[in-house]
N, C-alpha and C. Protein backbone atom coordinates (compact mmCIF):
# COMPACT_ATOMS: atom_id res chain seq x y z
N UNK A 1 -2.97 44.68 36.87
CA UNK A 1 -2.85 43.87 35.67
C UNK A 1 -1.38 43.58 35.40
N UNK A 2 -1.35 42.50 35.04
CA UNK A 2 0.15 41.98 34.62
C UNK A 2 0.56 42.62 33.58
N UNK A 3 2.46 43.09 33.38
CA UNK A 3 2.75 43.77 32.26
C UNK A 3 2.20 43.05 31.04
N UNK A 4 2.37 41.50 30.77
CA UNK A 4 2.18 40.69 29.68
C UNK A 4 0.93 39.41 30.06
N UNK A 5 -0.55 40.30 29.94
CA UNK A 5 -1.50 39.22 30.49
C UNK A 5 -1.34 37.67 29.66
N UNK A 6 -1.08 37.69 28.83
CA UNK A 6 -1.18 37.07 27.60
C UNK A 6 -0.04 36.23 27.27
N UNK A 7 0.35 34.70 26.68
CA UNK A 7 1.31 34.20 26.78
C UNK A 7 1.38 34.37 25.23
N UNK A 8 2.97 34.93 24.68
CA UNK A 8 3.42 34.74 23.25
C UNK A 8 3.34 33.65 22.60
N UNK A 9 3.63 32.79 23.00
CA UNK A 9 4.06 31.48 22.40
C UNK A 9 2.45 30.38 22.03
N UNK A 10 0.92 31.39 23.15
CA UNK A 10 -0.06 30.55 22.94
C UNK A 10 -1.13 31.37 22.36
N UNK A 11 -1.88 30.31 21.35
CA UNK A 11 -2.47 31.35 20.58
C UNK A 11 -4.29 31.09 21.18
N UNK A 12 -4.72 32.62 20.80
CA UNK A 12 -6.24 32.75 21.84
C UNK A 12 -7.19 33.28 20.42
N UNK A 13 -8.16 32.62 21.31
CA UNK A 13 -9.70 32.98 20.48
C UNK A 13 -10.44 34.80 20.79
N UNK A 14 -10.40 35.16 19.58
CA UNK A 14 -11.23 36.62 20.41
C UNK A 14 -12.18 36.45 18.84
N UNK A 15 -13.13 37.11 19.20
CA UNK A 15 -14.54 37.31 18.15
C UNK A 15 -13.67 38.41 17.33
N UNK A 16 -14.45 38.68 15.78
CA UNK A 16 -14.69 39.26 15.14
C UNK A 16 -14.87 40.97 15.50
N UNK A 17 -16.21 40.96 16.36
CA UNK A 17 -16.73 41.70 17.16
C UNK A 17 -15.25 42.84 18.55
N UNK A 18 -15.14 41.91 18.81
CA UNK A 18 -13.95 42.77 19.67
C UNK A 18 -12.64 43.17 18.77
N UNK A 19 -12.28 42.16 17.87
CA UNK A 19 -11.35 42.68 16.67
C UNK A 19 -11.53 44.11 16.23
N UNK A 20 -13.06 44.16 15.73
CA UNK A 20 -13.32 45.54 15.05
C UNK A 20 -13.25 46.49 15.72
N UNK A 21 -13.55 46.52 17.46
CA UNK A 21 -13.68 47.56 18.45
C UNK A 21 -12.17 47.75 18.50
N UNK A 22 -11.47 47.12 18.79
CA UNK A 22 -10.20 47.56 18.73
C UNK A 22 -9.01 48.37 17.87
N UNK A 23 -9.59 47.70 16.14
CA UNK A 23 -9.27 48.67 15.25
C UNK A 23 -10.54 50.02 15.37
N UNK A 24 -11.47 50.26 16.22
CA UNK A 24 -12.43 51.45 16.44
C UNK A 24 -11.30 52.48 16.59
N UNK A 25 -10.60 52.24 18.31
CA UNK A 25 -10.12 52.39 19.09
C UNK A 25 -8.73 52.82 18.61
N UNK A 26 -8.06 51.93 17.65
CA UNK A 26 -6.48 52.87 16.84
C UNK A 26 -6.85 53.82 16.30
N UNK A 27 -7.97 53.81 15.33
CA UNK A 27 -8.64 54.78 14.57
C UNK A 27 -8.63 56.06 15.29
N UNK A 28 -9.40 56.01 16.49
CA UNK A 28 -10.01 57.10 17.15
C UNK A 28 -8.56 57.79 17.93
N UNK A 29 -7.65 57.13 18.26
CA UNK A 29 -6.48 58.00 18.95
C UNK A 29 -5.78 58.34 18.04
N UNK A 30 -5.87 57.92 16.64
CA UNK A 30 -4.78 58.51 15.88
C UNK A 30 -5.44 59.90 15.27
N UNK A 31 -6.73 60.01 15.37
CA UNK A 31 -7.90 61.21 14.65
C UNK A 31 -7.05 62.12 15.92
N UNK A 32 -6.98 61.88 17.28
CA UNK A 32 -6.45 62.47 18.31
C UNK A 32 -5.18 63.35 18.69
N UNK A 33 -4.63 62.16 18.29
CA UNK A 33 -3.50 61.98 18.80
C UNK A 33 -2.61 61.99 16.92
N UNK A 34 -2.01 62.87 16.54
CA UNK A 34 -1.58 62.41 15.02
C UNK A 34 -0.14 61.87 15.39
N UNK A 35 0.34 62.57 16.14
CA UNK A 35 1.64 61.80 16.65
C UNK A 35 2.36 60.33 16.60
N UNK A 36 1.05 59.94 16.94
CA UNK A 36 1.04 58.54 17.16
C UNK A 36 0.51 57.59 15.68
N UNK A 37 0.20 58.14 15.36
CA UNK A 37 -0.90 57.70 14.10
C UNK A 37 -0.04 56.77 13.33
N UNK A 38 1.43 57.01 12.96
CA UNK A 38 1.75 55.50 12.47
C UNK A 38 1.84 54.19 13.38
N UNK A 39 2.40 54.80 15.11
CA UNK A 39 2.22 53.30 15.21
C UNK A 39 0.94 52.26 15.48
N UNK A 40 -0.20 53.22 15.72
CA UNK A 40 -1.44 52.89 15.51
C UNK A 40 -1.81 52.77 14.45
N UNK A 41 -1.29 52.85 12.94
CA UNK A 41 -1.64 52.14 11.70
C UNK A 41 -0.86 51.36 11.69
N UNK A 42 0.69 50.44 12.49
CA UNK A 42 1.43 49.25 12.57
C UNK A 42 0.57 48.56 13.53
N UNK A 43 -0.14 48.67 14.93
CA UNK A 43 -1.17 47.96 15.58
C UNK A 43 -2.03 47.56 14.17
N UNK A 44 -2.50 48.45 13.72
CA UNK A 44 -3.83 47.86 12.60
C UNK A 44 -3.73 46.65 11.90
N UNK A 45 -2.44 47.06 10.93
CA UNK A 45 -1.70 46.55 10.35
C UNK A 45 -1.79 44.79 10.94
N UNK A 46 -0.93 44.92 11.95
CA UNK A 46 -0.74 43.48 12.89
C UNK A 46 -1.91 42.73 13.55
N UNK A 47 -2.64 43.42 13.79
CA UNK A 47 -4.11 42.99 13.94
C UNK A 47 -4.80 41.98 13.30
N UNK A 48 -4.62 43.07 11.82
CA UNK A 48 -5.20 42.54 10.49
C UNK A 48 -4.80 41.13 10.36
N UNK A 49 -3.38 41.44 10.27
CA UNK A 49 -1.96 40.11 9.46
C UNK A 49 -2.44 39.03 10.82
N UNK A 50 -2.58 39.29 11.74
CA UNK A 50 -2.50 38.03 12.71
C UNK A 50 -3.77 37.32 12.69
N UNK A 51 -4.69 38.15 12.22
CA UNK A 51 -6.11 37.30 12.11
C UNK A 51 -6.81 36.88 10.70
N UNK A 52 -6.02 37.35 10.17
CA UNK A 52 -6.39 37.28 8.38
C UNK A 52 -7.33 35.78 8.42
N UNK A 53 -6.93 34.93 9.15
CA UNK A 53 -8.26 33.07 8.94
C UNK A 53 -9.19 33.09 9.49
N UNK A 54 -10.15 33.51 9.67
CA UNK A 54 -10.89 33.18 10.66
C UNK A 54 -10.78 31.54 10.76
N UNK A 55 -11.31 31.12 12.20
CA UNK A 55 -11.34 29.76 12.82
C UNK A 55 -12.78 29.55 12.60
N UNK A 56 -13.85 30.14 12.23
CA UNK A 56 -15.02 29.49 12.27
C UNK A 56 -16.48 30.40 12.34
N UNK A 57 -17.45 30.25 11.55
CA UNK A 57 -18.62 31.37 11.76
C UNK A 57 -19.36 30.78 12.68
N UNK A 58 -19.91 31.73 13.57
CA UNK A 58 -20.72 31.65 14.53
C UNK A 58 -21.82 30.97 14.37
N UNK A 59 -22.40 29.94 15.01
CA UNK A 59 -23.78 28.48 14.40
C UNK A 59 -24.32 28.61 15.62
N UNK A 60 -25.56 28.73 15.85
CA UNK A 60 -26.41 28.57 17.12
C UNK A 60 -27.09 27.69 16.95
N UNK A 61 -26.73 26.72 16.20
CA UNK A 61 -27.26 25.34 15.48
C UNK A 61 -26.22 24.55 15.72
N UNK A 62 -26.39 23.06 16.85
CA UNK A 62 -25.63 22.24 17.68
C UNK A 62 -25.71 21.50 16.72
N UNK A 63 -24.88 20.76 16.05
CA UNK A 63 -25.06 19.05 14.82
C UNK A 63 -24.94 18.02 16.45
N UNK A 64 -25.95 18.08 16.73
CA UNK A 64 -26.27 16.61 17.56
C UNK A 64 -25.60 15.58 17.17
N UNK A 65 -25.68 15.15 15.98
CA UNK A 65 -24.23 13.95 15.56
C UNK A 65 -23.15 13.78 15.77
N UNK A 66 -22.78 15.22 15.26
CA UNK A 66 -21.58 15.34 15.18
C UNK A 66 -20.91 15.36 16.73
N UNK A 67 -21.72 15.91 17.47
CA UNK A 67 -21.63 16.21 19.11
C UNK A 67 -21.44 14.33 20.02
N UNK A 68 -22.12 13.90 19.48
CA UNK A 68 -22.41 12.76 19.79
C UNK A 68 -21.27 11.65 19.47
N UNK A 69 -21.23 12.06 18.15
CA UNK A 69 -19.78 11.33 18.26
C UNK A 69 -18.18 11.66 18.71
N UNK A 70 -18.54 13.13 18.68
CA UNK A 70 -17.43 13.28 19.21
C UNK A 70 -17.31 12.77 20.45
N UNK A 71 -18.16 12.88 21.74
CA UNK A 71 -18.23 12.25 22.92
C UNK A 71 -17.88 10.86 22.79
N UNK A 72 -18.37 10.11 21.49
CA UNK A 72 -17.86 8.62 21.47
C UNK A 72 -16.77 8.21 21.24
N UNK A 73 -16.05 9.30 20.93
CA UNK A 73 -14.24 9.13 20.85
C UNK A 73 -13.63 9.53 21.93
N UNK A 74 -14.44 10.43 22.95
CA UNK A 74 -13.57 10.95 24.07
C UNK A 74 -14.24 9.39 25.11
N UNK A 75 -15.15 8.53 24.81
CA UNK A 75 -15.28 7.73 25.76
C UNK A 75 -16.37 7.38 26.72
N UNK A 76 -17.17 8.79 26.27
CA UNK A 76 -18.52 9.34 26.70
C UNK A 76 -19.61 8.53 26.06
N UNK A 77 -20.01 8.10 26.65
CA UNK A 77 -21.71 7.34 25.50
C UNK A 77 -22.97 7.57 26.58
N UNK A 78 -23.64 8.52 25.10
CA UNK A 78 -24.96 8.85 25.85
C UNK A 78 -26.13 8.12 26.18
N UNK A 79 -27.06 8.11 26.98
CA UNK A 79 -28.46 7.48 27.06
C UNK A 79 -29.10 7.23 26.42
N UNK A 80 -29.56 6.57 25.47
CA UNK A 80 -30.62 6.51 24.64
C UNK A 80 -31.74 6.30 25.10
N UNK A 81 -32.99 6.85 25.17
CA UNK A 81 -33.86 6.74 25.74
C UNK A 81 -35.09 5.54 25.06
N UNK A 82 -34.55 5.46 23.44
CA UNK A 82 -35.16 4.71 22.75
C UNK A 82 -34.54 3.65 22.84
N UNK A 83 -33.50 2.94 23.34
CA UNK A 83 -33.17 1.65 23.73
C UNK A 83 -32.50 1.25 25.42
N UNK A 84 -34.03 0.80 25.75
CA UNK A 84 -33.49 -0.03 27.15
C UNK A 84 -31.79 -0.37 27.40
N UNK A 85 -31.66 -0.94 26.60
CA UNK A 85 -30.00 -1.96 27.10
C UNK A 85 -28.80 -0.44 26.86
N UNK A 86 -29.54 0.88 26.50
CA UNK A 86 -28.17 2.01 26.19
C UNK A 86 -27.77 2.31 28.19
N UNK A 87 -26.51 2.82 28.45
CA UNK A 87 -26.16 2.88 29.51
C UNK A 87 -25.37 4.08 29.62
N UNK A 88 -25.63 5.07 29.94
CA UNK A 88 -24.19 6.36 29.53
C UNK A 88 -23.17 6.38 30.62
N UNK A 89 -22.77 7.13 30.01
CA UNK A 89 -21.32 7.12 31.13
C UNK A 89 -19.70 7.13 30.56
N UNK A 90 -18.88 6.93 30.90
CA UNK A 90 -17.65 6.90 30.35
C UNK A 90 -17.31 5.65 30.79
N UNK A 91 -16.76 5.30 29.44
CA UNK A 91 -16.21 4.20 29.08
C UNK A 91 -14.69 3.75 28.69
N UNK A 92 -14.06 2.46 29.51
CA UNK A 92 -12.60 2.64 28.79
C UNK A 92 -12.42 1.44 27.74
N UNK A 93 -13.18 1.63 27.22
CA UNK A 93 -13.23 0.84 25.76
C UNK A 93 -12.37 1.98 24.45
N UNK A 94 -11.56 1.25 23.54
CA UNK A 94 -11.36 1.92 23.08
C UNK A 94 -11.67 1.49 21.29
């Protein structure tokens, strides 16, 4: 593994879910380890402070519209099955 997998300057998506395992994980070495225990409450700490927004709750519900149009701005237009003359494909119309 690389010393620095991770680039500073770019920012990454991690769940909720792995957030919490990780503050599990300071928790549990500092119960351990007391030595260490402040800089594993400054990890916490920074954890916390760096994720304080979430970007978005989890939807297993697609907005087909919204999907749809977005494709119509990247250029993409889908099939319509309810109109003969629809044609999909990408398009350089703008």
């Amino acid at each position: 593994m690389r010393a620095k997998p991770f680039e500073d300057n770019m920012l990454y998506i991690v769940d909720g879910e792995l957030l919490n395992h990780m503050l599990k994980i300071c928790k549990s070495f500092g119960r351990h380890s007391p030595e260490h225990q402040e800089v594993l409450n400054y990890m916490m700490q920074s954890i916390i402070q760096c994720t304080n927004y979430p970007t978005g709750e989890v939807n297993d519900q697609l907005d087909e519209i919204d999907f749809e149009h977005m494709l119509w701005k990247f250029g993409i237009k889908l099939v319509n099955p309810n109109n003969p003359c629809s044609k999909g494909g990408m398009s350089n119309e703008n």
